[in-house]
C-alpha atoms as a PDB file:
ATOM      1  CA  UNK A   1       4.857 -15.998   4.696  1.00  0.00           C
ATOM      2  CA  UNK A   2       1.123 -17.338   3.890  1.00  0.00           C
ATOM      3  CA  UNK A   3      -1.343 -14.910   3.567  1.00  0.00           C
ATOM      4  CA  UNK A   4      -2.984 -16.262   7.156  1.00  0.00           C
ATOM      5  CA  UNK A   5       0.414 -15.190   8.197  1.00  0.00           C
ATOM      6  CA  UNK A   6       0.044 -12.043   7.156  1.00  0.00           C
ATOM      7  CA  UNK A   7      -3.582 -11.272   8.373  1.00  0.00           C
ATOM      8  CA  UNK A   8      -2.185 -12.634  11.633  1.00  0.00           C
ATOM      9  CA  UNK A   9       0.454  -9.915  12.083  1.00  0.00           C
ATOM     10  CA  UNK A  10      -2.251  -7.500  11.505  1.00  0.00           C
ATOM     11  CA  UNK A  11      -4.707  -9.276  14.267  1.00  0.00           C
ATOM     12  CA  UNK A  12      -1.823  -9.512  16.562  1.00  0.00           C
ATOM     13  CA  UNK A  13      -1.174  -5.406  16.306  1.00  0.00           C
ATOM     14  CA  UNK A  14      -4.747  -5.061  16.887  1.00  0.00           C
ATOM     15  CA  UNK A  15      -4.543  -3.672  13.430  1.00  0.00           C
ATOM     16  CA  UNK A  16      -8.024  -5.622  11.643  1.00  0.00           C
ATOM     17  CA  UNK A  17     -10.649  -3.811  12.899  1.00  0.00           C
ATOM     18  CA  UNK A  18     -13.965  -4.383  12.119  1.00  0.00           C
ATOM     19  CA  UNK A  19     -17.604  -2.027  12.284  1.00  0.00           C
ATOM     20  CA  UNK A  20     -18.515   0.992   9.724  1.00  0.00           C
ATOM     21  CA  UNK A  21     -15.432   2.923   8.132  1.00  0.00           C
ATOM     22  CA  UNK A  22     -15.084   5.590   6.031  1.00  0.00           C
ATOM     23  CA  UNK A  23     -12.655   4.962   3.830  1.00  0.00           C
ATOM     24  CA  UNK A  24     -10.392   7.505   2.477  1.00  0.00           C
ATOM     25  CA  UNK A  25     -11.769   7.270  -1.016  1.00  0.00           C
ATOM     26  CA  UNK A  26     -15.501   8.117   0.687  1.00  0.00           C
ATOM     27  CA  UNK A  27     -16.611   4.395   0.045  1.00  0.00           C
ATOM     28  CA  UNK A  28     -18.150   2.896   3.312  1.00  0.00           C
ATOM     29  CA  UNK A  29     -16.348  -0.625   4.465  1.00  0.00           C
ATOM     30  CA  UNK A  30     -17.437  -3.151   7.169  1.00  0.00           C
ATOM     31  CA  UNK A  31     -13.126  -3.654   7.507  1.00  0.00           C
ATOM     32  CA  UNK A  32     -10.767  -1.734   8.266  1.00  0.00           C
ATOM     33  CA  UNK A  33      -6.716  -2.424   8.216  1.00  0.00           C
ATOM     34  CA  UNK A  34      -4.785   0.266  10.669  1.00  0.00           C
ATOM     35  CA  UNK A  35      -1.593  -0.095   9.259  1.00  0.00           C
ATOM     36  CA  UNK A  36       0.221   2.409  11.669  1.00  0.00           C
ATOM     37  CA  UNK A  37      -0.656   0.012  14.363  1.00  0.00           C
ATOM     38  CA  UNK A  38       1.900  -2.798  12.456  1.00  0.00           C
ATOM     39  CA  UNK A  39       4.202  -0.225  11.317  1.00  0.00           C
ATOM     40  CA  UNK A  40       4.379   1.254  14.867  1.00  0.00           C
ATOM     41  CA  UNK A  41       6.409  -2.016  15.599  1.00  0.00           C
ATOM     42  CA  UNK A  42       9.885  -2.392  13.981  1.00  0.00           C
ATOM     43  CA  UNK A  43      10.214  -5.977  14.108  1.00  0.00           C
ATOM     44  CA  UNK A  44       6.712  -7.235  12.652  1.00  0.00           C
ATOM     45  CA  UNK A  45       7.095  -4.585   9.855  1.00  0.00           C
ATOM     46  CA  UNK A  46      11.172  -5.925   9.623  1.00  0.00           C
ATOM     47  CA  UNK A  47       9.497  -9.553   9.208  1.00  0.00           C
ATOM     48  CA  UNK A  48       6.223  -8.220   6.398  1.00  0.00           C
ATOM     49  CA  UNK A  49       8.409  -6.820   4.323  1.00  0.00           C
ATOM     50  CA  UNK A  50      10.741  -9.590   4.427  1.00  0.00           C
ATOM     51  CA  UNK A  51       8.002 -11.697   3.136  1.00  0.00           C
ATOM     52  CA  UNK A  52       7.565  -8.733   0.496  1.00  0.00           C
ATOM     53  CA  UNK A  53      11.198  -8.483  -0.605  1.00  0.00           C
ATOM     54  CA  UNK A  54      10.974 -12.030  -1.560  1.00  0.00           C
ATOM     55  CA  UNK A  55       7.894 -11.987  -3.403  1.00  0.00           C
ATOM     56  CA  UNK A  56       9.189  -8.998  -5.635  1.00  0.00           C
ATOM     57  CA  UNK A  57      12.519 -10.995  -6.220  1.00  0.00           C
ATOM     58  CA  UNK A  58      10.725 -13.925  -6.984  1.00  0.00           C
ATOM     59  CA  UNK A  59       7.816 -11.756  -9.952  1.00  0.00           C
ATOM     60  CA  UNK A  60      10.257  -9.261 -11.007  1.00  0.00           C
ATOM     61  CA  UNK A  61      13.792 -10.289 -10.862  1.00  0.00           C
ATOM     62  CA  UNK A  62      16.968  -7.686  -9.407  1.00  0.00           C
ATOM     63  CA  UNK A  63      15.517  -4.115  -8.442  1.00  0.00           C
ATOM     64  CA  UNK A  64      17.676  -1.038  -7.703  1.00  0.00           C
ATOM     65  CA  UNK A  65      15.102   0.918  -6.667  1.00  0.00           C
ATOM     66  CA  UNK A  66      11.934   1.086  -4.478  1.00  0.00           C
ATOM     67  CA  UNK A  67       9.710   4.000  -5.131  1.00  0.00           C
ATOM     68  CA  UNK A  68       6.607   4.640  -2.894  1.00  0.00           C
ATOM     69  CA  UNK A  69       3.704   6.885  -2.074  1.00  0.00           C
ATOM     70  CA  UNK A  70       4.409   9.421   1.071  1.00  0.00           C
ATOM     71  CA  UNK A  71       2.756   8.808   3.542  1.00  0.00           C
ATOM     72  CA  UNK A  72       1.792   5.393   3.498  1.00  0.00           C
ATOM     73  CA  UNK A  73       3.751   3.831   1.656  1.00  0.00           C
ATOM     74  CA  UNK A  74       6.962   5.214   2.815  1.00  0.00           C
ATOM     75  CA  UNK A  75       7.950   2.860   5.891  1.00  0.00           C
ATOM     76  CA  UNK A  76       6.987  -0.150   4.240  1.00  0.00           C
ATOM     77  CA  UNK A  77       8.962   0.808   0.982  1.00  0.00           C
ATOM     78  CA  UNK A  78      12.035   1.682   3.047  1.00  0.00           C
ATOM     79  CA  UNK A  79      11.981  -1.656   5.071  1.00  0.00           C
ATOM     80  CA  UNK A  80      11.240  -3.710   1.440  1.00  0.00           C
ATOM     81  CA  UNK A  81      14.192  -2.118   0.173  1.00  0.00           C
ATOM     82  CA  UNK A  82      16.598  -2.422   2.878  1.00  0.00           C
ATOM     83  CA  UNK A  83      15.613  -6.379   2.283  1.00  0.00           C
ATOM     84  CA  UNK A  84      15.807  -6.478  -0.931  1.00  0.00           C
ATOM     85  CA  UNK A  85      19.596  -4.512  -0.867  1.00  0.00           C
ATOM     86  CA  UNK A  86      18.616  -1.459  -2.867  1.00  0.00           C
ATOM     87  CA  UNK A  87      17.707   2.558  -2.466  1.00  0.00           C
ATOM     88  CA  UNK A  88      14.276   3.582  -1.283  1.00  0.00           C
ATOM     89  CA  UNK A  89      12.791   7.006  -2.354  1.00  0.00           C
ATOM     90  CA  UNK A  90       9.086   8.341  -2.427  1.00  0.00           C
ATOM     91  CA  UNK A  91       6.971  10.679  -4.210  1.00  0.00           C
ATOM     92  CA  UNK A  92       5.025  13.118  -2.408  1.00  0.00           C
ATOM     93  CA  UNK A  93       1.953  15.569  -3.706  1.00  0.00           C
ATOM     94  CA  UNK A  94       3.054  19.043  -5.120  1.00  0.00           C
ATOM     95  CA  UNK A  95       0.268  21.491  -6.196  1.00  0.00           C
ATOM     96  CA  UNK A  96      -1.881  17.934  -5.779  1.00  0.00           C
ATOM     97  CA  UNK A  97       0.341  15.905  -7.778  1.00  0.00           C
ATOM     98  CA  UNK A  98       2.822  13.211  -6.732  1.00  0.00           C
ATOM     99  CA  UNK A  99       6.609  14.312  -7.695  1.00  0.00           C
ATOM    100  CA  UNK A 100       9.935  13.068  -6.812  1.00  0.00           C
ATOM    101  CA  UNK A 101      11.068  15.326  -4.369  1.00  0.00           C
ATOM    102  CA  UNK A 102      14.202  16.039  -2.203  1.00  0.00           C
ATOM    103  CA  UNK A 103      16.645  15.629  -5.117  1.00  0.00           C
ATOM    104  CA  UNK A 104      15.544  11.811  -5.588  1.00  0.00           C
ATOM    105  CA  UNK A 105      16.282  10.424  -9.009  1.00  0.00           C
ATOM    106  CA  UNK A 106      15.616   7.689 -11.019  1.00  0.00           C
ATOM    107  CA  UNK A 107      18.704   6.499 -13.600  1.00  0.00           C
ATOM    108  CA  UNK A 108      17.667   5.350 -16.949  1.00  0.00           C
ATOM    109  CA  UNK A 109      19.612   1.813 -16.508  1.00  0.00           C
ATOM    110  CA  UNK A 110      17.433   1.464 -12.910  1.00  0.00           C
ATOM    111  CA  UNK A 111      14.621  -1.430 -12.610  1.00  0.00           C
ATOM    112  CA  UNK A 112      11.933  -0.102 -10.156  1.00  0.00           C
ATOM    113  CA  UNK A 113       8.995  -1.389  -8.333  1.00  0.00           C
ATOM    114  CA  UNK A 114       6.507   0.849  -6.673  1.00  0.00           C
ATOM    115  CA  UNK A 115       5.582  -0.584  -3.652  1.00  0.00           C
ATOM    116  CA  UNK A 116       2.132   0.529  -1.283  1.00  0.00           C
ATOM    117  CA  UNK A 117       1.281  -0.642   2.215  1.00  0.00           C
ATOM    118  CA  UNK A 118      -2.370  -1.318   0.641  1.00  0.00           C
ATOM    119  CA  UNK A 119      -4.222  -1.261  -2.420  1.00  0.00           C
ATOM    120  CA  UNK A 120      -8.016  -0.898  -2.402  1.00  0.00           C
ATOM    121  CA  UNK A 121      -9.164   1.373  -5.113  1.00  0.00           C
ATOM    122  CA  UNK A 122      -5.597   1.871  -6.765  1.00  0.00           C
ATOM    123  CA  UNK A 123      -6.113   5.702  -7.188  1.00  0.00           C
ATOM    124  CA  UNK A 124      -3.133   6.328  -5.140  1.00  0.00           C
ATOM    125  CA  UNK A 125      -0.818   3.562  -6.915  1.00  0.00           C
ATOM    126  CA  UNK A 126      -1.900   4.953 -10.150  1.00  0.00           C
ATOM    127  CA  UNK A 127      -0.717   8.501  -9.541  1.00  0.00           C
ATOM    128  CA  UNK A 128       2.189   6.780  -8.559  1.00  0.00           C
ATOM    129  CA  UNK A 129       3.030   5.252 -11.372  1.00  0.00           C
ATOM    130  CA  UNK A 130       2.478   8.252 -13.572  1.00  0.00           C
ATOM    131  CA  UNK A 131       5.443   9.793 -11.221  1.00  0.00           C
ATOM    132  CA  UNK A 132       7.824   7.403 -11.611  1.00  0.00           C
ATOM    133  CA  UNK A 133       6.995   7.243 -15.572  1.00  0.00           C
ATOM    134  CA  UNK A 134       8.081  10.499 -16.099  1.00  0.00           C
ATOM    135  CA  UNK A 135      11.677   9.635 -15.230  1.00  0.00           C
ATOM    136  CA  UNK A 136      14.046   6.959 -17.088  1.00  0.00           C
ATOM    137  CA  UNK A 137      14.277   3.790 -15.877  1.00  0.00           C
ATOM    138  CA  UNK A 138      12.575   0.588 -15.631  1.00  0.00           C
ATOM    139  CA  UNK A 139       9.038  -0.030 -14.605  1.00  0.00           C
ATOM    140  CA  UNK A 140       8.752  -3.430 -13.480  1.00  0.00           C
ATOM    141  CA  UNK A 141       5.518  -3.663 -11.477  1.00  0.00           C
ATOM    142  CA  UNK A 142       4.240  -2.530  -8.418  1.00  0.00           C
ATOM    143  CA  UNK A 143       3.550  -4.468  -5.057  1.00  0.00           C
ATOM    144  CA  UNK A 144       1.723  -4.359  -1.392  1.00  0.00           C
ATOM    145  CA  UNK A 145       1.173  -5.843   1.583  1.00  0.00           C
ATOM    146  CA  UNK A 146      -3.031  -6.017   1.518  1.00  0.00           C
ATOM    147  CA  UNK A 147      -4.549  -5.988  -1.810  1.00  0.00           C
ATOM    148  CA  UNK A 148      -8.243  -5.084  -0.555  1.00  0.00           C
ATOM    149  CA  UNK A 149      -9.589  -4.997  -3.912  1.00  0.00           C
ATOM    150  CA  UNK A 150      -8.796  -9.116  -3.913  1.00  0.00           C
ATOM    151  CA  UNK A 151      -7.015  -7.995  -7.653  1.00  0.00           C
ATOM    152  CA  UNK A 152      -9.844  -6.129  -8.664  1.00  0.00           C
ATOM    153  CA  UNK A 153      -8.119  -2.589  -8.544  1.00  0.00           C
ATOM    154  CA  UNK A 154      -6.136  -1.863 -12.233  1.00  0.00           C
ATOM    155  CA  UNK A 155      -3.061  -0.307 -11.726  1.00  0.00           C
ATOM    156  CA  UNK A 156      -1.629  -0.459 -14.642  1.00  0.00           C
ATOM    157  CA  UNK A 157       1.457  -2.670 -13.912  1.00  0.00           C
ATOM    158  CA  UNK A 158       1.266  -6.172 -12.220  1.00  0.00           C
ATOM    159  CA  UNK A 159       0.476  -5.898  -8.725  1.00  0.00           C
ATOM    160  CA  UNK A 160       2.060  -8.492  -5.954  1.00  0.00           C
ATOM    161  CA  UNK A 161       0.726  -8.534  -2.698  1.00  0.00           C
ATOM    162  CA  UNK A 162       0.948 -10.688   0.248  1.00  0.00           C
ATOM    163  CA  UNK A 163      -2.286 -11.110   1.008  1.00  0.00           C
ATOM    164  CA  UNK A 164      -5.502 -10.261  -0.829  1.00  0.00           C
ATOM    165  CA  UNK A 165      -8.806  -9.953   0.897  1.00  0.00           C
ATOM    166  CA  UNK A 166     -12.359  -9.282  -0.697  1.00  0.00           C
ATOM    167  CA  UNK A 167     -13.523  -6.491   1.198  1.00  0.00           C
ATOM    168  CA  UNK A 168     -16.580  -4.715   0.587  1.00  0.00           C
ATOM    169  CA  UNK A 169     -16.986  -0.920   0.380  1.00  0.00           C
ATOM    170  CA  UNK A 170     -19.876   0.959  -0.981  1.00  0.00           C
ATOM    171  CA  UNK A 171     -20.916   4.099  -1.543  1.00  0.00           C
ATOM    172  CA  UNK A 172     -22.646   6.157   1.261  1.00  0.00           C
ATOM    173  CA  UNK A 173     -25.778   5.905  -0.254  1.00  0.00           C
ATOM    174  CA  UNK A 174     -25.548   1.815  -0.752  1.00  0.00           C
ATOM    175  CA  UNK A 175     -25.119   0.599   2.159  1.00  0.00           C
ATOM    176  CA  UNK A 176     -26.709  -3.073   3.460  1.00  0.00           C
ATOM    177  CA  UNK A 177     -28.631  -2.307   6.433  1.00  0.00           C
ATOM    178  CA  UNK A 178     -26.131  -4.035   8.953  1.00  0.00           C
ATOM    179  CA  UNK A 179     -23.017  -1.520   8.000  1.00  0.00           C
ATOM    180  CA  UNK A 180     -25.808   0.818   7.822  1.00  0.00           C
ATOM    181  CA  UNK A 181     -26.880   0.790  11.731  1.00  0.00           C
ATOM    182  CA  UNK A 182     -23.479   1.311  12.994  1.00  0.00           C
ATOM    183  CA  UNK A 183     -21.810   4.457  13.178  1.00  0.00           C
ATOM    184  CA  UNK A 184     -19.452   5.673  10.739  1.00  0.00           C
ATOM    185  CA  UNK A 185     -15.990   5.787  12.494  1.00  0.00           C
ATOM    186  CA  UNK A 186     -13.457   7.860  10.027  1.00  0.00           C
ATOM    187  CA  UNK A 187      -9.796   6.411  10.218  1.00  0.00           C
ATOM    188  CA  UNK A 188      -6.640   6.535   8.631  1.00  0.00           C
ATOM    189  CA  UNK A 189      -4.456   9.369   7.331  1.00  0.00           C
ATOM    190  CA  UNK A 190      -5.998  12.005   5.136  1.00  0.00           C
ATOM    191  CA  UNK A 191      -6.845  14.649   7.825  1.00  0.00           C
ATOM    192  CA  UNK A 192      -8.600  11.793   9.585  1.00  0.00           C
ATOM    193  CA  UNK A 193      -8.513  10.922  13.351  1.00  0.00           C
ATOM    194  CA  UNK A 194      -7.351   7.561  14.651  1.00  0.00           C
END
């Protein structure tokens, strides 16, 4: 799958939305991917991470284990790993840190890759990654389906994605005067609406 492809499956879910976001970081952003709107639909999300599985096989080689951010993170990191033949487990924040959780484990012969449903700043991937290096096993990189920092964002590992877009976001304060006469709409997940 092409990275057109990609972007297409989020046009067709009316999932690219465009106009003044707040971002969950608290950067503004003219762009705005709801992924819920995709994920919502078994089969497109089925055929994404597909495309995903196969990009990880082809970077990093056999993986036992798919480890991924709850919330986000979780439905495309199960459906990756179903693809790809192996388990699928998630951290999740306790006392504001991400921990494995649920008795989840991570063997010290087990390669992993961390996979997100998008990267944009990479704070979330990062505290990620610090979970899954406190447990045995192999760290083999970390992957997405939208890399919205166009492989800008460090996250410590090599990131895969299957499609990478150059979206702007600024800080409240910088904004260009066309973002800047819209009104701020505040989607997504963290105790936002939409």
């Amino acid at each position: 799958m092409n990275e057109e492809e990609v972007l297409g499956e989020f046009r067709a879910a009316g999932a690219l939305l465009e106009g003044h976001f707040i971002l969950s970081s608290g950067l503004r952003s003219p762009l705005f991917l709801q992924k819920m709107l995709v994920f919502q639909d078994p089969v497109r999300t089925e055929r994404l991470c597909r495309a995903l599985a196969e990009t990880i096989r082809e970077r990093f080689g056999d993986v036992d284990v798919i480890v991924s951010p709850a919330m986000g993170g979780v439905i495309p990191g199960y459906e990756t790993a179903r693809a790809l033949g192996c388990r699928a487990i998630f951290v999740e924040r306790e006392e504001g840190e991400f921990r494995l959780r649920r008795n989840f484990e991570i063997r010290q012969d087990e390669r992993i890759v961390m996979v997100e449903d998008m990267v944009t700043t990479g704070l979330s991937s990062r505290e990620c990654i610090a979970a899954i290096r406190r447990h045995p096993g192999t760290l083999l990189g970390a992957a997405c389906l939208v890399d919205r920092s166009n492989g800008q964002a460090d996250i410590g590992v090599p990131l895969v994605a299957l499609a990478r877009l150059d979206v702007p976001a600024y800080p409240a304060d910088q904004l260009p005067p066309e973002l800047a006469a819209l009104p701020p709409v505040k989607p997504g997940s963290r105790g936002l609406g939409a």
